[in-house]
N, C-alpha and C. Protein backbone atom coordinates (compact mmCIF):
# COMPACT_ATOMS: atom_id res chain seq x y z
N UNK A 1 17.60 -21.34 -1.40
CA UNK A 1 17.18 -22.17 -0.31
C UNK A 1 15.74 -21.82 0.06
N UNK A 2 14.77 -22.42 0.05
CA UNK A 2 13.51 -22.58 0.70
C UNK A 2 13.42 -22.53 1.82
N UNK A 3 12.38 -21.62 2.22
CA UNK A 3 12.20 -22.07 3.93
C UNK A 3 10.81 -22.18 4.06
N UNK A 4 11.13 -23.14 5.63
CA UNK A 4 10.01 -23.93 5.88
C UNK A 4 9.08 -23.20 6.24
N UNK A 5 7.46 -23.62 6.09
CA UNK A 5 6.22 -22.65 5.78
C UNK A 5 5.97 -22.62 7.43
N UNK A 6 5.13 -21.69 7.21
CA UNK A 6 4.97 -21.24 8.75
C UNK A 6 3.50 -22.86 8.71
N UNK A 7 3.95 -23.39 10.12
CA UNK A 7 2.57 -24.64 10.66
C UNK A 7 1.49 -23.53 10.85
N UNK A 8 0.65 -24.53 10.52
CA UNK A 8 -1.20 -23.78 10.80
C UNK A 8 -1.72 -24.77 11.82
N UNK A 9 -2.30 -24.41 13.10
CA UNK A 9 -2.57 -24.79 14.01
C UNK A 9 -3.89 -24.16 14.11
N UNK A 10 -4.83 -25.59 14.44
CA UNK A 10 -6.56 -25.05 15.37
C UNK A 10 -6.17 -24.90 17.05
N UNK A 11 -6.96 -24.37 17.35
CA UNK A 11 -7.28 -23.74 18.80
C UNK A 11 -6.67 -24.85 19.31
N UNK A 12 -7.22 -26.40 19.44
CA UNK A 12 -6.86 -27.71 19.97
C UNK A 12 -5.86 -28.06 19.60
N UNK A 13 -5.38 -27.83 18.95
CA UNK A 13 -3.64 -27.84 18.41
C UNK A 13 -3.00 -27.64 19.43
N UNK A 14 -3.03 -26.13 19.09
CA UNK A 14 -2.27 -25.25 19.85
C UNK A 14 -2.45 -25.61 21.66
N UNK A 15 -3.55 -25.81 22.27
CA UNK A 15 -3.98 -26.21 23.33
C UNK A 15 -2.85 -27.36 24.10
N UNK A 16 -3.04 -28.39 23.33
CA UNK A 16 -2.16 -29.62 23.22
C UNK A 16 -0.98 -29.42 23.41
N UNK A 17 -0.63 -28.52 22.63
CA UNK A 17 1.10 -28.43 22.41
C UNK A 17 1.90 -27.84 23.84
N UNK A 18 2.10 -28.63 24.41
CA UNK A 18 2.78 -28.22 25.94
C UNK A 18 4.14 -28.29 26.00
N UNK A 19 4.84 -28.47 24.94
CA UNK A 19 6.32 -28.94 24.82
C UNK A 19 7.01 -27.50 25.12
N UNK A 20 8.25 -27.60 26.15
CA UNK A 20 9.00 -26.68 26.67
C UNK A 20 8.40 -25.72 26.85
N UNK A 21 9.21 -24.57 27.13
CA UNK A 21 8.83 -22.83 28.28
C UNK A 21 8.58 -22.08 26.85
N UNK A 22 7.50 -21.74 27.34
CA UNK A 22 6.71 -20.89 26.47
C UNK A 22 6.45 -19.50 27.42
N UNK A 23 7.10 -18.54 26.51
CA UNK A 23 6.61 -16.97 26.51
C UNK A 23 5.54 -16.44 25.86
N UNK A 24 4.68 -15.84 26.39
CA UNK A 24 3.73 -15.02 25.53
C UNK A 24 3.72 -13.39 26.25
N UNK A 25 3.40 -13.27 25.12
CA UNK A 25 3.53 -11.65 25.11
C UNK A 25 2.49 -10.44 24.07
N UNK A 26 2.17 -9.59 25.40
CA UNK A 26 1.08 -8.98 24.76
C UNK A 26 1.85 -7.86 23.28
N UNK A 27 0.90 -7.46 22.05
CA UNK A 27 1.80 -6.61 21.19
C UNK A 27 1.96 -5.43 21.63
N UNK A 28 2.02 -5.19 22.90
CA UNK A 28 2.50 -3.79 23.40
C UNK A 28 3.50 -3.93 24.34
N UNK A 29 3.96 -4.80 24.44
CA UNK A 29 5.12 -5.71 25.62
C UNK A 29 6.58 -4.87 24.58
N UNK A 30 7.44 -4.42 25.89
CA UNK A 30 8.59 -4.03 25.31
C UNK A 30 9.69 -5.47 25.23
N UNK A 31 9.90 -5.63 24.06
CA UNK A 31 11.00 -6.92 23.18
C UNK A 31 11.85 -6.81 24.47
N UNK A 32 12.75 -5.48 24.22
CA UNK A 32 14.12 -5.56 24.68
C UNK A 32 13.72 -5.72 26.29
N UNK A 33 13.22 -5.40 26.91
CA UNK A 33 13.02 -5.54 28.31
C UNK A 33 12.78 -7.16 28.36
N UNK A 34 12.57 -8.11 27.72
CA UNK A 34 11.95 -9.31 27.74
C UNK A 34 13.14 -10.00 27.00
N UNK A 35 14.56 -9.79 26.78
CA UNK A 35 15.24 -10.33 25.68
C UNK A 35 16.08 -11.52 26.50
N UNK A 36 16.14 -11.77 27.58
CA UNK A 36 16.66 -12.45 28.37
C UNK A 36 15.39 -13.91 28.56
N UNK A 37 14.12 -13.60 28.96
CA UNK A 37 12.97 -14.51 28.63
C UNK A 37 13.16 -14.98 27.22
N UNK A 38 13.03 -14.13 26.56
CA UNK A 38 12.80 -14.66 25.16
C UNK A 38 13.89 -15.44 24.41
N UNK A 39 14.92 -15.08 24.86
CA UNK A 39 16.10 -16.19 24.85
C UNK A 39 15.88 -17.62 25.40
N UNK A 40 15.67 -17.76 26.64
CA UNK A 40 15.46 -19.09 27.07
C UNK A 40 14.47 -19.84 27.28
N UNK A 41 13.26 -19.05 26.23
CA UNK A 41 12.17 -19.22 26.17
C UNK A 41 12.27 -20.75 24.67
N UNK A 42 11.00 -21.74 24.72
CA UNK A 42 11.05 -22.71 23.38
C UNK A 42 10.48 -21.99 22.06
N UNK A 43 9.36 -21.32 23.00
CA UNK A 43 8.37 -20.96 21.90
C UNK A 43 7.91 -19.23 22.46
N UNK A 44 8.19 -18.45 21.77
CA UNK A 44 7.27 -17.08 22.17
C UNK A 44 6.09 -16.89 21.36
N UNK A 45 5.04 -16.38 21.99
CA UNK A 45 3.63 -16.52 21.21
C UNK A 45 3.15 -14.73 21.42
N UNK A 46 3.02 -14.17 19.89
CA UNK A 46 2.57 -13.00 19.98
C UNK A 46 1.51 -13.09 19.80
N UNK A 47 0.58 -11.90 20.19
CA UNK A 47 -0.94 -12.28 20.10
C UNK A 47 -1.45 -11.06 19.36
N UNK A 48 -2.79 -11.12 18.39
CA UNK A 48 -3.46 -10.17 17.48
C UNK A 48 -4.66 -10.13 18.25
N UNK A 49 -4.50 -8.94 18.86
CA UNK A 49 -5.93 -9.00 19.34
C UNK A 49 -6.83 -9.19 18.19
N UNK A 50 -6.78 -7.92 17.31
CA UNK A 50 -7.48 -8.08 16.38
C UNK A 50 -6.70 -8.02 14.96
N UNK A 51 -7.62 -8.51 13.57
CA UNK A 51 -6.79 -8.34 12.50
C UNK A 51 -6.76 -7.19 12.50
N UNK A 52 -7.22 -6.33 12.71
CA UNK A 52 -6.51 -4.59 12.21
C UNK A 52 -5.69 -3.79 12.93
N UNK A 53 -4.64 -4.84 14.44
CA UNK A 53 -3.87 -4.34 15.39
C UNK A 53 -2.96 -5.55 14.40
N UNK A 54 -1.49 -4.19 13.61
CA UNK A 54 -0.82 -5.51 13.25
C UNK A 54 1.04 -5.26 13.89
N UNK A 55 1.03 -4.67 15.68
CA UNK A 55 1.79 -4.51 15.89
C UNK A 55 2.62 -6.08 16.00
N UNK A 56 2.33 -6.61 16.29
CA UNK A 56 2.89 -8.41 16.13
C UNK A 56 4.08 -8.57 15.10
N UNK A 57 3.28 -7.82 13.87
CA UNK A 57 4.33 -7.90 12.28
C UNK A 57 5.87 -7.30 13.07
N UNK A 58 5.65 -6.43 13.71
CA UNK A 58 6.67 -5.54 13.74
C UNK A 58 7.45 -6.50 15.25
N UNK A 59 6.74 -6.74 16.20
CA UNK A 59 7.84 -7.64 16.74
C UNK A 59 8.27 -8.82 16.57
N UNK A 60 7.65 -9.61 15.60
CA UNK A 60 7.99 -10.82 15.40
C UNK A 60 9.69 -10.46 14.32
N UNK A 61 9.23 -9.48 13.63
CA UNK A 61 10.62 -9.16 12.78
C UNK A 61 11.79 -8.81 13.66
N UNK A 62 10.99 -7.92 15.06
CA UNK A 62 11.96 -7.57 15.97
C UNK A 62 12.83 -8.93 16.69
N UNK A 63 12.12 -9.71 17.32
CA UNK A 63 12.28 -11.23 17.86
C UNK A 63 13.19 -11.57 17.03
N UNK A 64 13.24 -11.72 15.54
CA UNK A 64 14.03 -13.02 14.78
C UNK A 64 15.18 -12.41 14.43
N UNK A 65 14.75 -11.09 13.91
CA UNK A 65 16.07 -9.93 13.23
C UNK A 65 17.74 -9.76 14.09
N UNK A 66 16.56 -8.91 15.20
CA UNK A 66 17.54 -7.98 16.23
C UNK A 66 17.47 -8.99 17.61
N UNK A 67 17.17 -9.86 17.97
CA UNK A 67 17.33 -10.92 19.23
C UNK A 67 17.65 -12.13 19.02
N UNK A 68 17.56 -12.42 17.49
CA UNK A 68 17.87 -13.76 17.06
C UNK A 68 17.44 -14.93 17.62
N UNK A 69 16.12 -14.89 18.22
CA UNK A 69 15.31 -16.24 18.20
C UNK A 69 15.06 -16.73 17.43
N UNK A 70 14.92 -18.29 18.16
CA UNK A 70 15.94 -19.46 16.97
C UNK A 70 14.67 -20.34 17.16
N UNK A 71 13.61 -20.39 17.88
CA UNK A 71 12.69 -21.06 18.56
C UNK A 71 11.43 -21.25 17.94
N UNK A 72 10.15 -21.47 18.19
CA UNK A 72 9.00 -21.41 17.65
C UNK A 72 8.40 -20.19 17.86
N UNK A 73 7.81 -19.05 17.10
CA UNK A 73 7.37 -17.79 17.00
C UNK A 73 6.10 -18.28 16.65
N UNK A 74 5.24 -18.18 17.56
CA UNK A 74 3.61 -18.34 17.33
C UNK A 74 2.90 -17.14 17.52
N UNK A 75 1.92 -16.98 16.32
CA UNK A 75 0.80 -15.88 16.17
C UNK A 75 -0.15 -16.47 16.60
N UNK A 76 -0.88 -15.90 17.73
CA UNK A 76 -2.38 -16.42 18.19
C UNK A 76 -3.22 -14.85 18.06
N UNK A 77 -4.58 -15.54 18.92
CA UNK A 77 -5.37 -14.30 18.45
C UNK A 77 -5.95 -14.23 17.31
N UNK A 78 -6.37 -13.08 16.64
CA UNK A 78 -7.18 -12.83 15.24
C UNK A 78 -6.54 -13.24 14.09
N UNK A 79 -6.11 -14.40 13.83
CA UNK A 79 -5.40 -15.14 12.75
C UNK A 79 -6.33 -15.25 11.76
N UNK A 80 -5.77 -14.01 10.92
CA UNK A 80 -6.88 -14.61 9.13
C UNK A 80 -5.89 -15.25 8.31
N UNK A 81 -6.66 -15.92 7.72
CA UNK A 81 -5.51 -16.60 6.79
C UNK A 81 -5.20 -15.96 5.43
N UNK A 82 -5.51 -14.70 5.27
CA UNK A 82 -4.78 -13.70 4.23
C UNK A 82 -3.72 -12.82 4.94
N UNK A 83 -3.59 -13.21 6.33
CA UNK A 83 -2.21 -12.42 6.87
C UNK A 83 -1.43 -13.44 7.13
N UNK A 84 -1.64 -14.67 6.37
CA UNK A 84 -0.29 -15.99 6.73
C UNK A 84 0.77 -15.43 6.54
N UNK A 85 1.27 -15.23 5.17
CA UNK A 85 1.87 -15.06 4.51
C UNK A 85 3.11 -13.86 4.50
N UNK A 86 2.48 -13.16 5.31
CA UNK A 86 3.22 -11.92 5.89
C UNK A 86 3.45 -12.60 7.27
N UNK A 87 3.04 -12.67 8.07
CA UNK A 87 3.16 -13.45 9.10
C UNK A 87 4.94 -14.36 9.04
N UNK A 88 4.35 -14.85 7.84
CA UNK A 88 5.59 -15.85 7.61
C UNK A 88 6.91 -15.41 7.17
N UNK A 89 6.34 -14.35 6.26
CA UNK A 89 7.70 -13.47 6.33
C UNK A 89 8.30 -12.49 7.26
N UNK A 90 7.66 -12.40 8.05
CA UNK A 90 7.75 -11.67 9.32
C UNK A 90 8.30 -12.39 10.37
N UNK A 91 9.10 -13.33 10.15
CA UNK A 91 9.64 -14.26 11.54
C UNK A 91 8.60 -15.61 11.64
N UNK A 92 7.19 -15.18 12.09
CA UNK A 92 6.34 -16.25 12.43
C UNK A 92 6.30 -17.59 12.08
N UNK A 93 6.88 -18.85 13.22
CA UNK A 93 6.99 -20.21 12.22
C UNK A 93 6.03 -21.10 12.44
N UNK A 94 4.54 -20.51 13.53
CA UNK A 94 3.35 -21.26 13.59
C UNK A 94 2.13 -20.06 13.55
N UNK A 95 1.12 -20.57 13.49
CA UNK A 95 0.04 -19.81 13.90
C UNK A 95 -1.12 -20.47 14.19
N UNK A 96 -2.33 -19.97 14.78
CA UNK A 96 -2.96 -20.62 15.15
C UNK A 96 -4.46 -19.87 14.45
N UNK A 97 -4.85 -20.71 13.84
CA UNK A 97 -5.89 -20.13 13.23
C UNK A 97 -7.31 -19.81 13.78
N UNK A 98 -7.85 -18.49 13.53
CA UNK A 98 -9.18 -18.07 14.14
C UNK A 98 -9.81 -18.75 13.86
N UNK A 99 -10.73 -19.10 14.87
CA UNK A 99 -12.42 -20.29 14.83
C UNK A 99 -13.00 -19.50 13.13
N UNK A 100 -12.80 -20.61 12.30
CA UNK A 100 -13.92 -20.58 11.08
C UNK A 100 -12.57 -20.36 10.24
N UNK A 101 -11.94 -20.48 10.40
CA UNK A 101 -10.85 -20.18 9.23
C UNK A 101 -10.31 -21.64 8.78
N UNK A 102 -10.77 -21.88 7.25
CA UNK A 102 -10.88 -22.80 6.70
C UNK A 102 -9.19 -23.39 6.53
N UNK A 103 -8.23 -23.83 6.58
CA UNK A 103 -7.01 -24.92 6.91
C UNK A 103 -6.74 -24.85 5.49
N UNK A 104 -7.40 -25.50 4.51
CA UNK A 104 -7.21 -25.52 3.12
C UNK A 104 -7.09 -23.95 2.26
N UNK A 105 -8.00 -23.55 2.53
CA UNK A 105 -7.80 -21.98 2.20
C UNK A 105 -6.66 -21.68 2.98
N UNK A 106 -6.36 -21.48 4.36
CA UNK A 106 -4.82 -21.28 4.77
C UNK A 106 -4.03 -20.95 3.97
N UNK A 107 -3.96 -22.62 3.74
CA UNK A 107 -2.54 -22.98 2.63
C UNK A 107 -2.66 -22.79 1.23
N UNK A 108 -3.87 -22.30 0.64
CA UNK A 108 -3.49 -21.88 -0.60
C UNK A 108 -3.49 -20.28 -0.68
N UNK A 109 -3.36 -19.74 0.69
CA UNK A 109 -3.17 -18.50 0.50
C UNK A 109 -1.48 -18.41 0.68
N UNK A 110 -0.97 -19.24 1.31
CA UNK A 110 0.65 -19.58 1.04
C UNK A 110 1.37 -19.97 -0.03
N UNK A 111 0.87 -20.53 -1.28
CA UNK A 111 0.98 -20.55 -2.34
C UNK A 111 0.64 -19.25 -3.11
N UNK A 112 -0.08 -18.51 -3.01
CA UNK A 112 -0.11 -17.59 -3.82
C UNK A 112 1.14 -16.82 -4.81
N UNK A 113 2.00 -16.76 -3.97
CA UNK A 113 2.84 -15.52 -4.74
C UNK A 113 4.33 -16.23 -4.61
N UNK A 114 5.13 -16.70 -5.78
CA UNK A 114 5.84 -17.52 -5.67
C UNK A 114 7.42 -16.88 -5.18
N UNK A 115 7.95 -15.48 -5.31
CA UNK A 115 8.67 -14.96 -4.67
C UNK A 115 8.19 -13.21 -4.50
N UNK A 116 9.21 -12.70 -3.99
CA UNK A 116 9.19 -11.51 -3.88
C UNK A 116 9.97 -10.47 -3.45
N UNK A 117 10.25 -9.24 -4.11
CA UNK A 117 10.91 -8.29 -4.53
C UNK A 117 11.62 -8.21 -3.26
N UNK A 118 10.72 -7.80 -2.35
CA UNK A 118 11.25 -7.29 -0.99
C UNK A 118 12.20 -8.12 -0.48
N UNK A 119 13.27 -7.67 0.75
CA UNK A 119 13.44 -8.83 1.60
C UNK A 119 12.85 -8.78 2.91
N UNK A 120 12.75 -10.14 3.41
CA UNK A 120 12.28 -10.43 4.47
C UNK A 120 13.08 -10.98 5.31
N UNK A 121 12.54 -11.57 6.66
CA UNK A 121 13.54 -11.93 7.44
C UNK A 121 14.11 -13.04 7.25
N UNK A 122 13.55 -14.07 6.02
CA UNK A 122 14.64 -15.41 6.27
C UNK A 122 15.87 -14.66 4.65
N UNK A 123 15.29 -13.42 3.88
CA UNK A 123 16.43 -13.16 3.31
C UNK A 123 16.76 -11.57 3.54
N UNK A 124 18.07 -11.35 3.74
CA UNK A 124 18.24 -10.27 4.03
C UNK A 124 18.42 -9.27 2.63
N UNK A 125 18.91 -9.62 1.67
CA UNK A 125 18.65 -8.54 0.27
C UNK A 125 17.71 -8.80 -0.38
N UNK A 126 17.07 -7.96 -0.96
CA UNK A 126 16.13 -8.63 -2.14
C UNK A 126 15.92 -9.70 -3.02
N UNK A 127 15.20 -10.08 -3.45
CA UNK A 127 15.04 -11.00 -4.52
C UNK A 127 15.48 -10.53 -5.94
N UNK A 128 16.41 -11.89 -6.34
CA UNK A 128 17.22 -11.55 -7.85
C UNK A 128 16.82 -12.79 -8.66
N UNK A 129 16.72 -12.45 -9.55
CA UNK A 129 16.17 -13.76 -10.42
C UNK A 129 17.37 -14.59 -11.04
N UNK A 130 17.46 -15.85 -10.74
CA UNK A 130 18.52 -16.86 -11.23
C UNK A 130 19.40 -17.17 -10.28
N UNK A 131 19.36 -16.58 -8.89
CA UNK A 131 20.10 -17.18 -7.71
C UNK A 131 19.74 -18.00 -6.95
N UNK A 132 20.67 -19.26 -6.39
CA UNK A 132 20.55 -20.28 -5.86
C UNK A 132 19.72 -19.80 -4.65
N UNK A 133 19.90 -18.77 -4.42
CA UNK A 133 19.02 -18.35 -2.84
C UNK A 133 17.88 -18.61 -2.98
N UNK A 134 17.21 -18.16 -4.37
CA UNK A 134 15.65 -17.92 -4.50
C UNK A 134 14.81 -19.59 -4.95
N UNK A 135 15.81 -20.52 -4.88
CA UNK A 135 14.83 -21.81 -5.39
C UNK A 135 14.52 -22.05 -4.68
């Protein structure tokens, strides 16, 4: 089974998008103290301050894994588009891309690597070659 690519959103995108209760949360915000928000929250939005703060990775896995948000997980902040991809395997199902970060490059940095060994959060065991999971 395939899953759906994480959306790439500009600043004005994201701006726009006013649909339902939105949580945001700084990457030093304790999850579990917030698991009741983040439940009845539409969309929770973690933020990168910068690309080389990549505590976000670690709660967005926390959010989808261990709280089971079902909702829109948005990365704002220092969005490069060589951390999509992890991002995406990390829970994240939007992001919003840093001023100058080219949209097309984005998405062919999401193409790059057609599976992988590890698992992530939309699979919980590894990758095996010839199972219906991995098409």
């Amino acid at each position: 089974m395939k899953t759906q690519r994480i959306r790439l959103l500009s600043a004005h995108e994201h701006a726009a998008d006013t649909e339902g209760a939105v949580l945001t949360l700084a990457n030093d915000a304790d999850l579990l103290a917030h698991a009741l928000e983040i439940a009845s929250a539409a969309r929770v939005e973690l933020q990168f301050p910068t690309f080389t703060d990549g505590r976000a990775f670690s709660q967005a896995w926390l959010v989808r894994r261990r709280l089971g948000f079902k909702g829109d997980l948005r990365a704002t902040g220092d969005v490069l588009a060589d951390q999509l991809l992890q991002m995406e395997r990390t829970g994240f199902s939007s992001a919003v891309l840093h001023e100058g970060v080219d949209r097309a490059e984005a998405e062919r940095q999401l193409e790059r690597f057609a599976s992988f060994y590890q698992a992530d959060v939309h699979r919980a065991a590894p990758w095996k070659s010839g199972t219906a999971a991995d098409v």
